[in-house]
Every structure is written in structure tokens, then in C-alpha cells.
PDB file of N, CA and C in Angstrom:
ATOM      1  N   UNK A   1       2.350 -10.328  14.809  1.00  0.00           N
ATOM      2  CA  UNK A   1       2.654  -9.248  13.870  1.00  0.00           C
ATOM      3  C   UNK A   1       2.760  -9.820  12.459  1.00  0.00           C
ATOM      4  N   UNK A   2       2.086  -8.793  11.507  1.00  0.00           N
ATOM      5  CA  UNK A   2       2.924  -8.882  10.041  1.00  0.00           C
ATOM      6  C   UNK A   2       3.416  -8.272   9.444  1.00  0.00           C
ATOM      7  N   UNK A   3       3.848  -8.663   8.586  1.00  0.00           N
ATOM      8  CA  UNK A   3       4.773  -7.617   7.450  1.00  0.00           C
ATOM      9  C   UNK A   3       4.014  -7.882   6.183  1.00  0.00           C
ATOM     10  N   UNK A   4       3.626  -6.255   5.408  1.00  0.00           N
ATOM     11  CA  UNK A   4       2.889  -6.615   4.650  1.00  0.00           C
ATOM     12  C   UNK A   4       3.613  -5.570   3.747  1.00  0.00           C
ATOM     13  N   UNK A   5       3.447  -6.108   2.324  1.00  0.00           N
ATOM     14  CA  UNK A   5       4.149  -5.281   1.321  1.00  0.00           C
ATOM     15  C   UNK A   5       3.349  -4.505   0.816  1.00  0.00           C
ATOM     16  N   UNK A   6       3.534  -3.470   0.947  1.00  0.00           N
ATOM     17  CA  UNK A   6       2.264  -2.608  -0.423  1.00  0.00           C
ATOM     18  C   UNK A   6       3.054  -1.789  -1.877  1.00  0.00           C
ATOM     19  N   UNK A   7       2.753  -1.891  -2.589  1.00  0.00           N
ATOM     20  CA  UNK A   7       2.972  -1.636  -4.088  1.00  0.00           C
ATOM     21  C   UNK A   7       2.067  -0.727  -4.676  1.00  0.00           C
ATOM     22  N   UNK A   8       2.784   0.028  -4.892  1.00  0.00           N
ATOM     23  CA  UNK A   8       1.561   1.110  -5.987  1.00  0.00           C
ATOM     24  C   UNK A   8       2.151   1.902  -7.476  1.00  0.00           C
ATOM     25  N   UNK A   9       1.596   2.182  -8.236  1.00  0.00           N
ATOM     26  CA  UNK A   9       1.973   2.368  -9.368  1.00  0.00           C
ATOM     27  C   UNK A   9       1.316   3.883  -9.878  1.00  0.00           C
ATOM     28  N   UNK A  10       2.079   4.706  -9.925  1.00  0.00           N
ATOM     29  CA  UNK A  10       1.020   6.327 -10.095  1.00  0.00           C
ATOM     30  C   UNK A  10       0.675   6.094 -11.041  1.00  0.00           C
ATOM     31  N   UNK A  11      -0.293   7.780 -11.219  1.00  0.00           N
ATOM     32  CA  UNK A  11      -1.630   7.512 -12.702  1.00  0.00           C
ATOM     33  C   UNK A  11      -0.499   8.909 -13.257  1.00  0.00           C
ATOM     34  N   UNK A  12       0.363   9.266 -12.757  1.00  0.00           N
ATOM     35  CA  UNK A  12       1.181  10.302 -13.850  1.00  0.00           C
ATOM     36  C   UNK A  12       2.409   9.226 -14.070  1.00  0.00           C
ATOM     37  N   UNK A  13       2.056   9.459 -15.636  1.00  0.00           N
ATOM     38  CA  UNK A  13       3.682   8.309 -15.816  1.00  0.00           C
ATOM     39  C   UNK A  13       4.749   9.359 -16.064  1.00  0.00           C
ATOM     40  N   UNK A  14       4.720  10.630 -15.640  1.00  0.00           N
ATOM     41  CA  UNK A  14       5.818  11.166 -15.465  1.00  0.00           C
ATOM     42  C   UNK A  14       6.824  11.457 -14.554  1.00  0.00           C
ATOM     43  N   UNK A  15       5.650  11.225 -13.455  1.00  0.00           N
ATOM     44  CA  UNK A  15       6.271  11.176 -12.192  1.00  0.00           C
ATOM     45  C   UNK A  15       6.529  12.392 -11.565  1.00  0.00           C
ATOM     46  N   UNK A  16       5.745  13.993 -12.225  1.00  0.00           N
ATOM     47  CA  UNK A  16       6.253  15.100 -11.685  1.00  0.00           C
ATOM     48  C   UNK A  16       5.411  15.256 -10.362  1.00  0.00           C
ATOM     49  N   UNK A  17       4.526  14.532 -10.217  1.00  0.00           N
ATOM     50  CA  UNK A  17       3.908  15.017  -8.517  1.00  0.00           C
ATOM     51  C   UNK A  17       4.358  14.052  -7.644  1.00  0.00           C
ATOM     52  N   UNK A  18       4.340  14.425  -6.060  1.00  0.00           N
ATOM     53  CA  UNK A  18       4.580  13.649  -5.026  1.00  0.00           C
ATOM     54  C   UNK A  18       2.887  13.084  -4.773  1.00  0.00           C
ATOM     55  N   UNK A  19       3.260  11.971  -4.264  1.00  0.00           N
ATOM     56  CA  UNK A  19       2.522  11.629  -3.706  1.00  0.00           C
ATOM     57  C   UNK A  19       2.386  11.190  -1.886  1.00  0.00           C
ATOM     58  N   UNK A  20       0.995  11.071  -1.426  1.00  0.00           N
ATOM     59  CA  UNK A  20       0.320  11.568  -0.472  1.00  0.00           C
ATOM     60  C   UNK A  20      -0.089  10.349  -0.111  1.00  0.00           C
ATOM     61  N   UNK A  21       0.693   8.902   0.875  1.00  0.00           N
ATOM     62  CA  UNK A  21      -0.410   8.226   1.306  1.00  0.00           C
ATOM     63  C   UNK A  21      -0.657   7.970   3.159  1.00  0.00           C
ATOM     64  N   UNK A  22      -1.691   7.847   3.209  1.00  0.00           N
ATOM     65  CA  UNK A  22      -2.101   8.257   4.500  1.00  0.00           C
ATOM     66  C   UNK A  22      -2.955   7.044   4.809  1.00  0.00           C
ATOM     67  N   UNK A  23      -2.482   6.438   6.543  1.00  0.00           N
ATOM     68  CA  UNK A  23      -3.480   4.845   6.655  1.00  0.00           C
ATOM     69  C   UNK A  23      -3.173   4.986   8.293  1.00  0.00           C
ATOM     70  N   UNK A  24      -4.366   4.862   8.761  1.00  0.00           N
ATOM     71  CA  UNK A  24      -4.484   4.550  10.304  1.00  0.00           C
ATOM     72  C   UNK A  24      -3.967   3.251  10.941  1.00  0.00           C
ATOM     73  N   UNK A  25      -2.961   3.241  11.667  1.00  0.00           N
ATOM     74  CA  UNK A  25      -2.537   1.470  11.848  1.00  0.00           C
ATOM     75  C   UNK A  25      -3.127   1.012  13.177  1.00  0.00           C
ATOM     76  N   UNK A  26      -3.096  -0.048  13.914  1.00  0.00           N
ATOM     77  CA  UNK A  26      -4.066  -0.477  14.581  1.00  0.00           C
ATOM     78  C   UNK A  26      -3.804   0.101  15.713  1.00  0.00           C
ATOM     79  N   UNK A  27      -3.198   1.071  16.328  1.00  0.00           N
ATOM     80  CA  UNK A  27      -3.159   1.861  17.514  1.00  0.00           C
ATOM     81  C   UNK A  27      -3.942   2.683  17.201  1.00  0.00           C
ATOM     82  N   UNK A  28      -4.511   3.476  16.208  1.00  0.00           N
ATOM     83  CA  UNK A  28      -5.377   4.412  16.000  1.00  0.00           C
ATOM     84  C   UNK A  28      -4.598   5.412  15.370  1.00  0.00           C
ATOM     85  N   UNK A  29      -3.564   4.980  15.398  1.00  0.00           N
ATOM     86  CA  UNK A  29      -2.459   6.616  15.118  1.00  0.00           C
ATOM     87  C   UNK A  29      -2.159   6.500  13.471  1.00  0.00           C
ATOM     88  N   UNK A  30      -1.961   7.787  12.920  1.00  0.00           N
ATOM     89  CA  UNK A  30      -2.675   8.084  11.541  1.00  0.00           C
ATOM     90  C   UNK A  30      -0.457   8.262  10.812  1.00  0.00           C
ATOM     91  N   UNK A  31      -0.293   7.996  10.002  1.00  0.00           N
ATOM     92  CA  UNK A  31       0.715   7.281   9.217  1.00  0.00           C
ATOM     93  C   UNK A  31       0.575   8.664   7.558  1.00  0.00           C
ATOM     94  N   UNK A  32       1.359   9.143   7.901  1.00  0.00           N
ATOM     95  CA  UNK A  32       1.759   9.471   5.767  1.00  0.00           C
ATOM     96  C   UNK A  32       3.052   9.644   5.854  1.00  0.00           C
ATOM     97  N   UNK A  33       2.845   9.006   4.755  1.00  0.00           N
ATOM     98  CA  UNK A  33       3.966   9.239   3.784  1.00  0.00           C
ATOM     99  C   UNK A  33       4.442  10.145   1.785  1.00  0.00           C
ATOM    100  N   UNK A  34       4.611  11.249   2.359  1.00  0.00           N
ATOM    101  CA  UNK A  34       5.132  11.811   1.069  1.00  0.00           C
ATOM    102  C   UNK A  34       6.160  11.436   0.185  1.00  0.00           C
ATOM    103  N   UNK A  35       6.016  11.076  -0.744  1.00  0.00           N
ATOM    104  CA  UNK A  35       6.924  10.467  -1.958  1.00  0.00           C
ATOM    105  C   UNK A  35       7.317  11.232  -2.947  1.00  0.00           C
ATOM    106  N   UNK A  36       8.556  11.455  -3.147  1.00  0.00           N
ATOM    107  CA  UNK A  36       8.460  12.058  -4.590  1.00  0.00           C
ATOM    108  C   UNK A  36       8.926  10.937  -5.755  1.00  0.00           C
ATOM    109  N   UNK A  37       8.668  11.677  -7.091  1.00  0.00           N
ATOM    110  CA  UNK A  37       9.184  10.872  -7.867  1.00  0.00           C
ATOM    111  C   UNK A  37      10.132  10.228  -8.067  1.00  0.00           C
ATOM    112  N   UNK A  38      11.268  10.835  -7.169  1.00  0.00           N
ATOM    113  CA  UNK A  38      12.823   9.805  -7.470  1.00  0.00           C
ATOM    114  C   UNK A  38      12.612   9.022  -7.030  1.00  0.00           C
ATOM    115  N   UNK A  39      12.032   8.777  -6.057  1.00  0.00           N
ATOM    116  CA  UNK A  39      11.907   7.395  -4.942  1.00  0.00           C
ATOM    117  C   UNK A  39      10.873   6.238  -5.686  1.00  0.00           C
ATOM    118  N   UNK A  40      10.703   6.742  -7.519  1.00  0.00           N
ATOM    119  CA  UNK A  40       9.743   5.658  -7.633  1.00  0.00           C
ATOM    120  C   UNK A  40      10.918   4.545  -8.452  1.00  0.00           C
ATOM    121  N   UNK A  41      10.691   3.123  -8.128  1.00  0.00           N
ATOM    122  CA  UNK A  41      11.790   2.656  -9.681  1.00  0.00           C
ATOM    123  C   UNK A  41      10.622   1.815 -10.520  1.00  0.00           C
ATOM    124  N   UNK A  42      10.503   2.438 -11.479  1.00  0.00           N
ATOM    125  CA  UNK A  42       9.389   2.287 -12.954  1.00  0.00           C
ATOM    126  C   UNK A  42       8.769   2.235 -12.643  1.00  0.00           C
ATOM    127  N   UNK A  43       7.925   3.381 -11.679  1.00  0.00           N
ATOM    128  CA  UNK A  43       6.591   3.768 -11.885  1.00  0.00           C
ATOM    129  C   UNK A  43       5.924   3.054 -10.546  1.00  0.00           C
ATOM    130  N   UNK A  44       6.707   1.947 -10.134  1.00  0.00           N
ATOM    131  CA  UNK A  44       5.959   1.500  -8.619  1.00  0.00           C
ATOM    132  C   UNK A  44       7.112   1.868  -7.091  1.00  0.00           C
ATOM    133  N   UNK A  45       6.338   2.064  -6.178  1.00  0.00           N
ATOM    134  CA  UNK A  45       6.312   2.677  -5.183  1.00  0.00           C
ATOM    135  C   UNK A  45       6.378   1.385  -4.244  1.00  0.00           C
ATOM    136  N   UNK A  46       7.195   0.549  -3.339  1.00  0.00           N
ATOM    137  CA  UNK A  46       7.220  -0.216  -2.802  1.00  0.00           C
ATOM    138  C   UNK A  46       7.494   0.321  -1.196  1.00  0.00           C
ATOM    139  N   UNK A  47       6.442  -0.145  -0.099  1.00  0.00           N
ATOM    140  CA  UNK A  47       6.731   0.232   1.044  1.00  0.00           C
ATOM    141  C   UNK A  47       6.708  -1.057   2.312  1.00  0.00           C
ATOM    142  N   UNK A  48       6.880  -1.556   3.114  1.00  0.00           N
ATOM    143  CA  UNK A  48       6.681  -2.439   3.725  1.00  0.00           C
ATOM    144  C   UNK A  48       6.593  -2.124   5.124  1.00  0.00           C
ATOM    145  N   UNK A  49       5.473  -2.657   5.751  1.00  0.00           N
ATOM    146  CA  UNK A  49       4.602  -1.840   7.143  1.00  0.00           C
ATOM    147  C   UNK A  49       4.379  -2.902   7.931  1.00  0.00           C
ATOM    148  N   UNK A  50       4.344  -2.881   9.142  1.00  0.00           N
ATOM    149  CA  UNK A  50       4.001  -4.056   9.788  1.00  0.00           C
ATOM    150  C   UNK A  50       2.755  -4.174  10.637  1.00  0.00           C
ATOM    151  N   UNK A  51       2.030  -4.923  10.853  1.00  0.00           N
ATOM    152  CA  UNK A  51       0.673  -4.550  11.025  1.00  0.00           C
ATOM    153  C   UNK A  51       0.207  -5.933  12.725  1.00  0.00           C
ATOM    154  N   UNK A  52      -0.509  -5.514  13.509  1.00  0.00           N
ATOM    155  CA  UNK A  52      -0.554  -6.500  14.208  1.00  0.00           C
ATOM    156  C   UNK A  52      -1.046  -8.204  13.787  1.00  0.00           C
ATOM    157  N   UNK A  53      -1.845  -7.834  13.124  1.00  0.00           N
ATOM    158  CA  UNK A  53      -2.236  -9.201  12.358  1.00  0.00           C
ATOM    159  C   UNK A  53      -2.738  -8.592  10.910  1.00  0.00           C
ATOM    160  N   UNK A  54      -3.624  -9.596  10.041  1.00  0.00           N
ATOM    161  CA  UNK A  54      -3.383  -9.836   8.733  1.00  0.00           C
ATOM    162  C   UNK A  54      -5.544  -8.511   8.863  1.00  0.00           C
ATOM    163  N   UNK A  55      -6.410  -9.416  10.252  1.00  0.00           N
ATOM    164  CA  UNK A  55      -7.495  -8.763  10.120  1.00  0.00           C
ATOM    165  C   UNK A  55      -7.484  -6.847  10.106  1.00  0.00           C
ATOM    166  N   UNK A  56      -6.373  -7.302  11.052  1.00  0.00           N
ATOM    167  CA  UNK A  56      -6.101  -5.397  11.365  1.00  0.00           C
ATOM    168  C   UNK A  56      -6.052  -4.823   9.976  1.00  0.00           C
ATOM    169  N   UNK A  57      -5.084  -5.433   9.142  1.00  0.00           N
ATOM    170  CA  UNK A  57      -4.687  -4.627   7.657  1.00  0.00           C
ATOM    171  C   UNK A  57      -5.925  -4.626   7.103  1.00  0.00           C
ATOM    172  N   UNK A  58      -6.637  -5.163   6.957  1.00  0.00           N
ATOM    173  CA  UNK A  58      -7.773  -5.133   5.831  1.00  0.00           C
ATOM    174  C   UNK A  58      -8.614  -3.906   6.904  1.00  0.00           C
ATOM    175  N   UNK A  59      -9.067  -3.959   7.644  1.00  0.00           N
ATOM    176  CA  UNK A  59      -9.365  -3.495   8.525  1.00  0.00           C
ATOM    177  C   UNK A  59      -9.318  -1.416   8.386  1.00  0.00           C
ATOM    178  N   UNK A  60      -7.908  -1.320   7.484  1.00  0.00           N
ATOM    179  CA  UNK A  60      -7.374   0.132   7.384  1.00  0.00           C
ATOM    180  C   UNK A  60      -8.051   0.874   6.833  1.00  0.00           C
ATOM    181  N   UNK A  61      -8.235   2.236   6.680  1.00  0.00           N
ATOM    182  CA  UNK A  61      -8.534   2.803   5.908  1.00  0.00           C
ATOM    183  C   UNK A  61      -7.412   3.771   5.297  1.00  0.00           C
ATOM    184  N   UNK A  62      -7.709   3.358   4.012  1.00  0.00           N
ATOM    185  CA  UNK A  62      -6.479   3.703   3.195  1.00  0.00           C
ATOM    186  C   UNK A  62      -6.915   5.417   2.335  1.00  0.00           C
ATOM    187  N   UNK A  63      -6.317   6.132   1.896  1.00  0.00           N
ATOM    188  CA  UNK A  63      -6.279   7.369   1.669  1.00  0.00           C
ATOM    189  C   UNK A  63      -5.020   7.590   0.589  1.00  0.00           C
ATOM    190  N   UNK A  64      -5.221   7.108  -0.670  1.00  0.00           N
ATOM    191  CA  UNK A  64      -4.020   7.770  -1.929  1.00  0.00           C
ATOM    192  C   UNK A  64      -4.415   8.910  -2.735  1.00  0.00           C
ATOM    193  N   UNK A  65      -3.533   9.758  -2.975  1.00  0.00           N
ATOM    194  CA  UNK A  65      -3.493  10.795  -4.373  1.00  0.00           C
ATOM    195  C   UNK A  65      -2.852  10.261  -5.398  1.00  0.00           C
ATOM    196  N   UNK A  66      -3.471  10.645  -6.673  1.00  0.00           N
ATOM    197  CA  UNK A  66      -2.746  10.297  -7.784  1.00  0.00           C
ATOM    198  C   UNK A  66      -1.957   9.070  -7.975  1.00  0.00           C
ATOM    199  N   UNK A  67      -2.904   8.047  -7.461  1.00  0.00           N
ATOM    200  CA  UNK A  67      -2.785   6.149  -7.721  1.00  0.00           C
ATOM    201  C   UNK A  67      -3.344   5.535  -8.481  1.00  0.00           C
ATOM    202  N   UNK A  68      -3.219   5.321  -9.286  1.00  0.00           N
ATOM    203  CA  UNK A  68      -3.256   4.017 -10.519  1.00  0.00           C
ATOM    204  C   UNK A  68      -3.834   2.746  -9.817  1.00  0.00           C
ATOM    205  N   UNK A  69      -2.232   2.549  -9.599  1.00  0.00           N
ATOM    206  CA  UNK A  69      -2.603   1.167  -9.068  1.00  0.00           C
ATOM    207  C   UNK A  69      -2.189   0.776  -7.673  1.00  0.00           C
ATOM    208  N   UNK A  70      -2.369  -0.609  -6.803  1.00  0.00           N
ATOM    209  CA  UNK A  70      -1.794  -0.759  -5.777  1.00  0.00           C
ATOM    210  C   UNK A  70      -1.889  -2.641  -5.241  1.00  0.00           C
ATOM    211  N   UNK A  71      -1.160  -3.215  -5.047  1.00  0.00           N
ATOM    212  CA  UNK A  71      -0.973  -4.554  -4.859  1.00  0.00           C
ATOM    213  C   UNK A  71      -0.382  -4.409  -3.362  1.00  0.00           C
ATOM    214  N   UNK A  72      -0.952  -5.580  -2.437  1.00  0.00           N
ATOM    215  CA  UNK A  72      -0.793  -5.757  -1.420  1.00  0.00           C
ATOM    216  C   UNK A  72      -0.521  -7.462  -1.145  1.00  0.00           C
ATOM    217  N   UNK A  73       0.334  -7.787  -0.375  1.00  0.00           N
ATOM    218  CA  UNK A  73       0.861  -9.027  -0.427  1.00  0.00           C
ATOM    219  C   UNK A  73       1.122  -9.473   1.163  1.00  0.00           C
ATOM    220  N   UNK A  74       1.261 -10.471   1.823  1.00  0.00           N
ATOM    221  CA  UNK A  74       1.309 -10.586   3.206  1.00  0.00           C
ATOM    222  C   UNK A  74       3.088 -11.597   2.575  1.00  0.00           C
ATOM    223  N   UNK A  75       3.852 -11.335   3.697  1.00  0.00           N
ATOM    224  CA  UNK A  75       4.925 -12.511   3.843  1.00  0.00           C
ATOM    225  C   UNK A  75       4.640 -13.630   4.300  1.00  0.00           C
ATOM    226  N   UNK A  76       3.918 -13.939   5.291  1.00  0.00           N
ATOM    227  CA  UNK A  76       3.560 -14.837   6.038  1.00  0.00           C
ATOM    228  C   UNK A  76       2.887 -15.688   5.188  1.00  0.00           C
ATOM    229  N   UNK A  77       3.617 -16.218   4.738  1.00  0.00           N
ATOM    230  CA  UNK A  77       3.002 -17.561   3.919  1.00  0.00           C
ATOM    231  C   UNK A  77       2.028 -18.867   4.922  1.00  0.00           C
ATOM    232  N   UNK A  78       2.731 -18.886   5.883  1.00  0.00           N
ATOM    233  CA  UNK A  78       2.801 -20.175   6.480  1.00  0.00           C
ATOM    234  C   UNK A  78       1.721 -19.962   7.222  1.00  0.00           C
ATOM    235  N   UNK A  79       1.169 -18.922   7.747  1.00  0.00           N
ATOM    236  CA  UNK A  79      -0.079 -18.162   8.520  1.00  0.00           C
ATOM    237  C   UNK A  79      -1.138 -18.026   7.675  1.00  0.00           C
ATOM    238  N   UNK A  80      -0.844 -17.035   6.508  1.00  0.00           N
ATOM    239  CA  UNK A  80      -1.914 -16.270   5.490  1.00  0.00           C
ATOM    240  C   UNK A  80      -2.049 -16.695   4.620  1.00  0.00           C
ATOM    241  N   UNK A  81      -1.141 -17.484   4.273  1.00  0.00           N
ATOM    242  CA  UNK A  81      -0.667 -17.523   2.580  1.00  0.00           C
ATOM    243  C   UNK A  81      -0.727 -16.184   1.643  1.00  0.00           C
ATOM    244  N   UNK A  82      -0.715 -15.942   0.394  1.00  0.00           N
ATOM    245  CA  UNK A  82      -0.828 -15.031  -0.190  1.00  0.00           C
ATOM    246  C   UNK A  82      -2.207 -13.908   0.074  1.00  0.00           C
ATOM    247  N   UNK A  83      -2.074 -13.209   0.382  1.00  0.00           N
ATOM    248  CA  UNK A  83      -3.123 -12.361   0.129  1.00  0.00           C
ATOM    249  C   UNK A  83      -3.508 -11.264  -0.746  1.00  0.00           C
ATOM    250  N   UNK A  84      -4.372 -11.319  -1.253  1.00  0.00           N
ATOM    251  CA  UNK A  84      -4.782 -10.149  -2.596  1.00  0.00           C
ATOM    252  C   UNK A  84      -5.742  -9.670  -1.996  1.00  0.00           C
ATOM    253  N   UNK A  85      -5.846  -8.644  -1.072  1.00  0.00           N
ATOM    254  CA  UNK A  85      -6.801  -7.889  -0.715  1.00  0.00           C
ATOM    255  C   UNK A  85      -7.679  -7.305  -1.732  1.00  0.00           C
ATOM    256  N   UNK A  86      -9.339  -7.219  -1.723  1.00  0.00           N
ATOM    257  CA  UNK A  86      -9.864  -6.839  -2.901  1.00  0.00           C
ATOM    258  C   UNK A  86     -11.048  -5.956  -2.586  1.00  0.00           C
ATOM    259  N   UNK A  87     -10.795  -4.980  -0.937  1.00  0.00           N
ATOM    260  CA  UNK A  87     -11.438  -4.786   0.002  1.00  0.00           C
ATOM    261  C   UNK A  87     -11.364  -3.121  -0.915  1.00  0.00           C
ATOM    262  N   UNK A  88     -10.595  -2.493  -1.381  1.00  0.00           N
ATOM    263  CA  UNK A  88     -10.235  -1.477  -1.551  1.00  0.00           C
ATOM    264  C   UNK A  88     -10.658  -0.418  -2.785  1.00  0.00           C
ATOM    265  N   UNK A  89     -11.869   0.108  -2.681  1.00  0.00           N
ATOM    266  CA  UNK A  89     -12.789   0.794  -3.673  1.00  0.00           C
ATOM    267  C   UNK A  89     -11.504   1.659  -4.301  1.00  0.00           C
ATOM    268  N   UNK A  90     -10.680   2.782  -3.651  1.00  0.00           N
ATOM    269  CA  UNK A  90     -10.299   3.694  -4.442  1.00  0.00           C
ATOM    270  C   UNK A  90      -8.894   3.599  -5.053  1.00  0.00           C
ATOM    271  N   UNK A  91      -8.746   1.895  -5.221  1.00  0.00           N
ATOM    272  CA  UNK A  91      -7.978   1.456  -6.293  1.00  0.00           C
ATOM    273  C   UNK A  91      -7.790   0.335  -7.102  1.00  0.00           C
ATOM    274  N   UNK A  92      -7.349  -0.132  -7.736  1.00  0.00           N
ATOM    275  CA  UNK A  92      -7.269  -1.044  -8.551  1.00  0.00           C
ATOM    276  C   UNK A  92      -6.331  -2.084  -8.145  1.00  0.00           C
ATOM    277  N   UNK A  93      -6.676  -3.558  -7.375  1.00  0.00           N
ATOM    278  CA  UNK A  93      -5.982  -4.544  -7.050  1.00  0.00           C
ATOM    279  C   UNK A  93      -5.077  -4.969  -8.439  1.00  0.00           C
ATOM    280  N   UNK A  94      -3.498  -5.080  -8.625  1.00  0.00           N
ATOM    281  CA  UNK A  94      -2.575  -5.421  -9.863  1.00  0.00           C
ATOM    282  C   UNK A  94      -1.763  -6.341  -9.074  1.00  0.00           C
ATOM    283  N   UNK A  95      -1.121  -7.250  -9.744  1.00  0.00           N
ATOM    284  CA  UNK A  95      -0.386  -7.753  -9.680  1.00  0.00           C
ATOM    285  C   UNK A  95       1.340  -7.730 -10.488  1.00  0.00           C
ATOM    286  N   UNK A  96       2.195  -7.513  -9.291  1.00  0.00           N
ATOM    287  CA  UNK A  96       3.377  -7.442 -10.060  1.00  0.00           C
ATOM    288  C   UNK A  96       4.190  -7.870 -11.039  1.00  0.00           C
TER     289      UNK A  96
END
């Protein structure tokens, strides 16, 4: 198993819409999560998911509304080392 951090940063810097993200995890079974704005602190959105391995995650297909940005990070240093996934057309890889 991993634990993988995901980070995202909305494209409203006001924060009046929720957001919508939606990702199939490696059982096949389909994952959202609705956010509203209180739950953001400055603008990024921090969630942490655990995934069977590091291939499975890349592997996802990911599904955001109203995302800017999004950074993905593995813990597992000692396995993965850092990872910057750069697999992901409908957003912009940032760093925190």
C-alpha cells in the first residue's frame, strides 16, 4: 500500500463554488469528494488516499471541476522516493 498526498489549488480565488473530485481506485470502485470552500486553507485543498501501490495511482483516472492546480507526492520515500506525477492532461503539475 501507499499513501499518497494530493494537493490542489482552485481557479476561483474566491472560493464561492464547491468543488467536484472524482477518481476510480484500484478495486474499480469510483470515489468523490465534494468540497466546499471552508474546507480550503489558502486556496489549496489537501487530501490523502491510499492506493495499492505507486503503478495503480498513476494508473487513475482523475476527473476535477474548477482546478487550477494539483501536486501529487508519494510518502514512501524509501520505495518511490518523491514523485511528481506529470501523467495528468487536465491539470497543471505545482509544487508546494
Amino acid at each position: 500500500m501507499i499513501n499518497v498526498a494530493l494537493a490542489m489549488r482552485t481557479k476561483n480565488t474566491k472560493f464561492e463554488q464547491a468543488e467536484n473530485i472524482v477518481f476510480m481506485d484500484t478495486n474499480n470502485i469510483i470515489h468523490t469528494y465534494r468540497i466546499n470552500h471552508k474546507e480550503y486553507d489558502k486556496g489549496w485543498l489537501l487530501l490523502d488516499i491510499l492506493f495499492d501501490n505507486l503503478e495503480a495511482f498513476k494508473k487513475i483516472e482523475w476527473s476535477f471541476e474548477n482546478v487550477a492546480s494539483v501536486y501529487f507526492e508519494s510518502y514512501d520515500n524509501e520505495l518511490f522516493g518523491l514523485e511528481r506525477l506529470q501523467s495528468f492532461d487536465v491539470v497543471e503539475i505545482v509544487e508546494l
